[in-house]
Protein backbone atom coordinates (compact mmCIF):
# COMPACT_ATOMS: atom_id res chain seq x y z
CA UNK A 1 -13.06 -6.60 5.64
CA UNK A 2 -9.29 -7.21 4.63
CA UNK A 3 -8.05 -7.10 7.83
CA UNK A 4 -10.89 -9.58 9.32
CA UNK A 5 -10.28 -12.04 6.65
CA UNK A 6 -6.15 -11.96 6.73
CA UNK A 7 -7.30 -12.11 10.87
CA UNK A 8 -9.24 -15.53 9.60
CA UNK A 9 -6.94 -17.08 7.28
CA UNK A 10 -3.98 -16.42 9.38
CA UNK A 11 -5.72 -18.80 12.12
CA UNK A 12 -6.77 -21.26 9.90
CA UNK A 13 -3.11 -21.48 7.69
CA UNK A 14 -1.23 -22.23 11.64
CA UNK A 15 -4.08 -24.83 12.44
CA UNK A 16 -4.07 -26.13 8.67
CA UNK A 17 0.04 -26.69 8.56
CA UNK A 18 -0.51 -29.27 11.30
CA UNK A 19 -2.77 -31.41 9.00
CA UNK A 20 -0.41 -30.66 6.42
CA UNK A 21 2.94 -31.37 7.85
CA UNK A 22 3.46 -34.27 5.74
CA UNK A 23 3.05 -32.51 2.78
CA UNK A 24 5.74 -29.83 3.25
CA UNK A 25 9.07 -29.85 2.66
CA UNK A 26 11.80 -27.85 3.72
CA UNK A 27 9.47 -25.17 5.58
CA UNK A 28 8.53 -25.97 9.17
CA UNK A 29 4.13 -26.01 9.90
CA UNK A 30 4.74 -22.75 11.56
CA UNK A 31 7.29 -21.13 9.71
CA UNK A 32 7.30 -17.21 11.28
CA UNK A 33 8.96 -15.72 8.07
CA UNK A 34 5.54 -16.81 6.32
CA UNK A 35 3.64 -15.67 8.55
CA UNK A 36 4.42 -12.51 9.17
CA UNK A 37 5.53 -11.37 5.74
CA UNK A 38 2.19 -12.63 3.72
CA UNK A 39 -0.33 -10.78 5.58
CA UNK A 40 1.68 -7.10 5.29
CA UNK A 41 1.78 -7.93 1.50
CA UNK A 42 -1.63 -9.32 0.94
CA UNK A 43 -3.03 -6.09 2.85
CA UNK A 44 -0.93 -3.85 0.35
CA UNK A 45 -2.45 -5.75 -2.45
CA UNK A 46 -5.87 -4.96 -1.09
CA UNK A 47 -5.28 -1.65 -0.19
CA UNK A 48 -4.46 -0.81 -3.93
CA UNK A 49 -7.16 -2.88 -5.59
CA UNK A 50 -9.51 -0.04 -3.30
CA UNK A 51 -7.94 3.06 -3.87
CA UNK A 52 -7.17 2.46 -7.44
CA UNK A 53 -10.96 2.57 -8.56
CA UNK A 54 -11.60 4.98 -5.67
CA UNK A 55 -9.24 7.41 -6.96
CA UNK A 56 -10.28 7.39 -10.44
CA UNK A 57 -14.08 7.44 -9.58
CA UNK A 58 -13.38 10.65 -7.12
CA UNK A 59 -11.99 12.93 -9.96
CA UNK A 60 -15.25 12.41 -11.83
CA UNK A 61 -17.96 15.47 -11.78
CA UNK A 62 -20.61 14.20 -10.17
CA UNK A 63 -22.76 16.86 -12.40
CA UNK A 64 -21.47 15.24 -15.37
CA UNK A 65 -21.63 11.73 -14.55
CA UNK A 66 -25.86 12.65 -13.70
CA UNK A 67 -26.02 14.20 -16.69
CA UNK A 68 -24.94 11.20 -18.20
CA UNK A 69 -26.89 8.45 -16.61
């Protein structure tokens, strides 16, 4: 799901930063630096917001979270 929606906003920020162009300063509509450092970050981000929760949840006893419920 990460990777289809940085897929998805990728296309729409370089068809956006046309309507835009006005509005930014100092950066060029299709600046290549953005765009190809924000989506390796944003998919770290993601990556850790998964595994984070995933990790904790997997070193629970499943016995022991039953019993509990």
């Amino acid at each position: 799901m990460t990777v289809a929606g940085l897929a998805a906003g990728v296309v729409a920020a370089f068809g956006l930063t046309r309507l835009l162009h006005a509005q930014l300063f100092g950066v060029k509509p299709s600046d290549p630096l953005t765009f190809t450092a924000v989506p390796p970050i944003l998919l770290v981000v993601a990556l850790a917001a998964a595994c984070a929760p995933a990790l904790r949840a997997s070193r629970v006893d499943p016995l022991a979270a039953l019993r509990h419920e």
